[in-house]
Protein backbone atom coordinates (compact mmCIF):
# COMPACT_ATOMS: atom_id res chain seq x y z
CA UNK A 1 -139.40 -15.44 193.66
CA UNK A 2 -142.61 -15.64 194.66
CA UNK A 3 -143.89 -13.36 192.40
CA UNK A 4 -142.95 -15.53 189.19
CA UNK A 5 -144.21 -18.54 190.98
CA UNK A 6 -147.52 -17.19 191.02
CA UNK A 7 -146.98 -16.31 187.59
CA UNK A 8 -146.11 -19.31 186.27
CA UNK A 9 -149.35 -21.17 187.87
CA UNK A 10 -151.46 -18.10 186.19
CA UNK A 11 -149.39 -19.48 183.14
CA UNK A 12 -151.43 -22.91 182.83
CA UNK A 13 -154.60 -20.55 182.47
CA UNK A 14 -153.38 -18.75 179.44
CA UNK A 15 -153.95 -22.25 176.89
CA UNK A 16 -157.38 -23.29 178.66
CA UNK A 17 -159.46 -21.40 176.24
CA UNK A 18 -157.70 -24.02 173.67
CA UNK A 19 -158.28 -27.10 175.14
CA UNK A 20 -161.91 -26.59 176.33
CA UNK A 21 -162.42 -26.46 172.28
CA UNK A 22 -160.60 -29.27 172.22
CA UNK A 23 -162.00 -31.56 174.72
CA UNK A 24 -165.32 -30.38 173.91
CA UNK A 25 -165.34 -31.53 170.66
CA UNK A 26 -163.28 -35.13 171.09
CA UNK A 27 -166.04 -35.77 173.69
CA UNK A 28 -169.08 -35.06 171.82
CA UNK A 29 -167.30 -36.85 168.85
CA UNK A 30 -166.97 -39.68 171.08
CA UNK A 31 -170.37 -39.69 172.61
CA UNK A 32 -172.16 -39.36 168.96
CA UNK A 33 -170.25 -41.93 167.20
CA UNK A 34 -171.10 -44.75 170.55
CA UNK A 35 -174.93 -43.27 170.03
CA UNK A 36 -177.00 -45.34 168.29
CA UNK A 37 -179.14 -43.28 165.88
CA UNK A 38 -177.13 -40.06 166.05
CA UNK A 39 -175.87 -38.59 162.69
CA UNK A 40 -173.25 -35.68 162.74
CA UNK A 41 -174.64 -34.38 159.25
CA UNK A 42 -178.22 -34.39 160.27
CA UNK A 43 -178.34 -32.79 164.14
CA UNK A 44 -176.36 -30.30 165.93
CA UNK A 45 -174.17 -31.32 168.99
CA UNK A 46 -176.68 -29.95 171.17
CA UNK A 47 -179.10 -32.39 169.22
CA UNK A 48 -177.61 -35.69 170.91
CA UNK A 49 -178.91 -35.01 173.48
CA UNK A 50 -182.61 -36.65 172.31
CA UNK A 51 -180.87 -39.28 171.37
CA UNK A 52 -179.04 -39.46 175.43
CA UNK A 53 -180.19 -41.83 178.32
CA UNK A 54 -180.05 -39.95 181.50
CA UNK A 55 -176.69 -41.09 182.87
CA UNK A 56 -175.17 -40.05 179.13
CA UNK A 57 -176.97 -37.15 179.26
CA UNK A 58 -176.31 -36.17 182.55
CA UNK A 59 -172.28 -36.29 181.53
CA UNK A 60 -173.25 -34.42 177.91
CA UNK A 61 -174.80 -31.93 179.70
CA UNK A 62 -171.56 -31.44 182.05
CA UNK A 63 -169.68 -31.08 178.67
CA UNK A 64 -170.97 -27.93 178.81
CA UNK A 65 -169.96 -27.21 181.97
CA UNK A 66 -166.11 -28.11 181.82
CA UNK A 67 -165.69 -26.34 178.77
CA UNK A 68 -167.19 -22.97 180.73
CA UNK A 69 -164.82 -23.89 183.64
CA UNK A 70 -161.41 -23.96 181.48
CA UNK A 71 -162.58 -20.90 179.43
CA UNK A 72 -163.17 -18.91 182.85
CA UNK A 73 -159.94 -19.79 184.20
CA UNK A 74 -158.63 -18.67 180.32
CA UNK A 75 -160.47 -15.48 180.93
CA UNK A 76 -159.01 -14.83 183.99
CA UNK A 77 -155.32 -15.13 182.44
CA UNK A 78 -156.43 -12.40 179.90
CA UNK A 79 -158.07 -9.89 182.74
CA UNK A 80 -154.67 -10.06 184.46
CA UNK A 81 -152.54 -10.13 181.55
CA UNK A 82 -154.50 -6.95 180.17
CA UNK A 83 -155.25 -5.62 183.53
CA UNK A 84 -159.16 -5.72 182.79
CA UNK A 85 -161.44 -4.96 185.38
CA UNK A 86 -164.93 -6.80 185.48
CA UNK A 87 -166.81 -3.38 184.36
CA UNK A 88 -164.91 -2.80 180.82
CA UNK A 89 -166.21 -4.21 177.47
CA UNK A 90 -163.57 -7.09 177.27
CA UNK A 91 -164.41 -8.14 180.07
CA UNK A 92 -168.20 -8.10 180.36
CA UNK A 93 -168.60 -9.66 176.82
CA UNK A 94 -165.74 -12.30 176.75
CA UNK A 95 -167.90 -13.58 180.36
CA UNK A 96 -171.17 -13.56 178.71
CA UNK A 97 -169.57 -15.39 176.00
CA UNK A 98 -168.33 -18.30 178.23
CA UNK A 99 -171.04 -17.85 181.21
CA UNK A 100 -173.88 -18.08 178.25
CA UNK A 101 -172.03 -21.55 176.98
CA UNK A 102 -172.42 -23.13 180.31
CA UNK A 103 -175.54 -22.48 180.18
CA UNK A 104 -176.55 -24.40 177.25
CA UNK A 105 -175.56 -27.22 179.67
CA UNK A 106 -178.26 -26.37 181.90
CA UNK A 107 -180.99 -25.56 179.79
CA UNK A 108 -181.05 -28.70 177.27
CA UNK A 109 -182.51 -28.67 173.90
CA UNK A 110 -184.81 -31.68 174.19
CA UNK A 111 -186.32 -30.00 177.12
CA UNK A 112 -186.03 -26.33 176.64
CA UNK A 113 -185.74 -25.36 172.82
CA UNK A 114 -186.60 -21.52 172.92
CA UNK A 115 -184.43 -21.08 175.77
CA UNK A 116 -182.02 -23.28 174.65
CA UNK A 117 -181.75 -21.23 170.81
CA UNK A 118 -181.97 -17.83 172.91
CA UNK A 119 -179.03 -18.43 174.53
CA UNK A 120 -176.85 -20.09 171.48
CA UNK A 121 -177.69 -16.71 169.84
CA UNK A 122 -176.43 -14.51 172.58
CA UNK A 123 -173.80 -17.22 172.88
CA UNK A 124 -172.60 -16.18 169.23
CA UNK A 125 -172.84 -12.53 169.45
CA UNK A 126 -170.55 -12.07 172.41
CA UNK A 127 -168.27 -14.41 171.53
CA UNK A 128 -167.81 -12.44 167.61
CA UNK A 129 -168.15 -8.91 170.05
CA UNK A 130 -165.53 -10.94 172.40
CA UNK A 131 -163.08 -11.77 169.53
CA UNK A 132 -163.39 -8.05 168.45
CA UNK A 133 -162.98 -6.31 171.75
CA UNK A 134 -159.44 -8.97 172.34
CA UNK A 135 -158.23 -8.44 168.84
CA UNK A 136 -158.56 -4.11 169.67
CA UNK A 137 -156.37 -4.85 172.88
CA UNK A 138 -153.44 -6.29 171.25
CA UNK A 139 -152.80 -2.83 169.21
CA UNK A 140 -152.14 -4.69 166.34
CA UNK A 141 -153.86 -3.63 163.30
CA UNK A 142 -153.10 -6.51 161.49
CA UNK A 143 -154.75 -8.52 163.94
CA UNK A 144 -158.05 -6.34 164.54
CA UNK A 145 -158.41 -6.60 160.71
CA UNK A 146 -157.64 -10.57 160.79
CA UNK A 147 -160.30 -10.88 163.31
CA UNK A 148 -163.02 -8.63 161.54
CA UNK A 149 -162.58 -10.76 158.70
CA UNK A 150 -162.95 -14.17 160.72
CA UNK A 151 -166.02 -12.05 162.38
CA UNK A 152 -166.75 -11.36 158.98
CA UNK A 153 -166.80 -15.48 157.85
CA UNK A 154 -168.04 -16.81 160.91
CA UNK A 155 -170.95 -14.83 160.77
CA UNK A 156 -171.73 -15.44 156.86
CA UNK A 157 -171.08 -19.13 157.43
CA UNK A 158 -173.44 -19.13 160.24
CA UNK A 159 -176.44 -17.15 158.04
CA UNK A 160 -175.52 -19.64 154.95
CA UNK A 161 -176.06 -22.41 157.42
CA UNK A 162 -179.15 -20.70 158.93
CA UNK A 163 -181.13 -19.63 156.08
CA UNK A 164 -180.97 -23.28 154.46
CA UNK A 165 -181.71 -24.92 157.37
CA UNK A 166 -178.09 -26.83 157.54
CA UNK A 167 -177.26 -26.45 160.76
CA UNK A 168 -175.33 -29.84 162.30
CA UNK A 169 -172.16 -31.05 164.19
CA UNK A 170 -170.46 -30.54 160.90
CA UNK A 171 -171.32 -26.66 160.76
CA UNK A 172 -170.51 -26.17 164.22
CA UNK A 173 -167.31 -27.73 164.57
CA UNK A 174 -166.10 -25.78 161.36
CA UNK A 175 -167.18 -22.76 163.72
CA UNK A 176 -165.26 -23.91 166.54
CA UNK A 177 -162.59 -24.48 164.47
CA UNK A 178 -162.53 -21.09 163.17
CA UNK A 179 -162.30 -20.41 167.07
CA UNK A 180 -159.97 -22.58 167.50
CA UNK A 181 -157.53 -20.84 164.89
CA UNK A 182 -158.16 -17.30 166.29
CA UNK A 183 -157.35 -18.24 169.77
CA UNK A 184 -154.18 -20.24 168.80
CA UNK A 185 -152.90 -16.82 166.62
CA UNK A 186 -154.12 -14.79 169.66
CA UNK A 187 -152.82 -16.71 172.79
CA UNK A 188 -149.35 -17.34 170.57
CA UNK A 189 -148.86 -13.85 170.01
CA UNK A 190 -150.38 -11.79 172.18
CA UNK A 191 -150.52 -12.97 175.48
CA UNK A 192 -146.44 -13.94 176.11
């Protein structure tokens, strides 16, 4: 009895990884669009912050934060669903993934751009080595060859987006997005 009590509070965990995409996105939608001079087509998210007095800023920058919060407790659902330990691949990648996102909290792009771009890049390639590593676990084929090809897209979008200078809010929440729809297909199917 106890035993599927505790189970059923690790439950909750499993559809963090979903909502932290979601509530990241409504409330840096919601934050640009009360911002005067902010345009989703011409900055990224992380770009609002110029545009930010301290107090907004202050609560953009915890954005950040939450997200990394709910994905950690997400992660946490998949080491014990998988039985991961902290030392295997999964594991150390999918935490560098969300651990590296909280970061971008803390090192702002207004006031730390090279740090700030060194750690969106390392952002995106664990979270594409992240997707891979999960998608191997499930044993499904299918799925590891779904994934590659969504690694596949992601990463030619983000180039495309790259090499003509195009990158906004509009890019990046078609990348989360693409997130979003892996993690839906992978927490519906894979982690019951």
């Amino acid at each position: 009895m106890e035993e599927s009590k505790s189970k059923n509070r690790l439950t909750i965990f499993k559809y963090n990884a979903i909502l932290s995409i979601l509530f990241f996105l409504s409330s840096t939608f919601y934050m640009g669009v009360r911002t005067t001079n902010y345009n989703f087509s011409d900055y990224t998210i992380s770009g609002l912050a110029h545009f930010l007095d301290k107090d907004n800023l202050y609560i953009f920058n915890s954005l950040f934060f939450v997200k990394s919060f709910l994905d950690l407790s997400f992660a946490y659902y998949v080491f014990k669903f998988y039985n991961l330990r902290l030392k295997t691949l999964p594991a150390m990648v999918l935490l560098v993934a969300i651990l590296s996102f909280g970061l971008l909290g803390f090192f702002s792009v207004n006031q730390f751009p090279l740090i700030h771009l060194i750690i969106f890049i390392i952002t995106f390639f664990s979270w594409i080595s992240s997707q891979y590593t999960l998608a191997k676990l499930t044993n499904d084929e299918n799925f590891v060859h779904f994934s590659k090809l969504l690694i596949l897209a992601e990463t030619i979008f983000g180039n495309i987006f790259l090499f003509f200078n195009y990158f906004n809010a509009i890019s990046e929440t078609i990348y989360c997005l693409m997130i979003f729809l892996w993690l839906t297909i992978f927490i519906g199917r894979y982690l019951k």
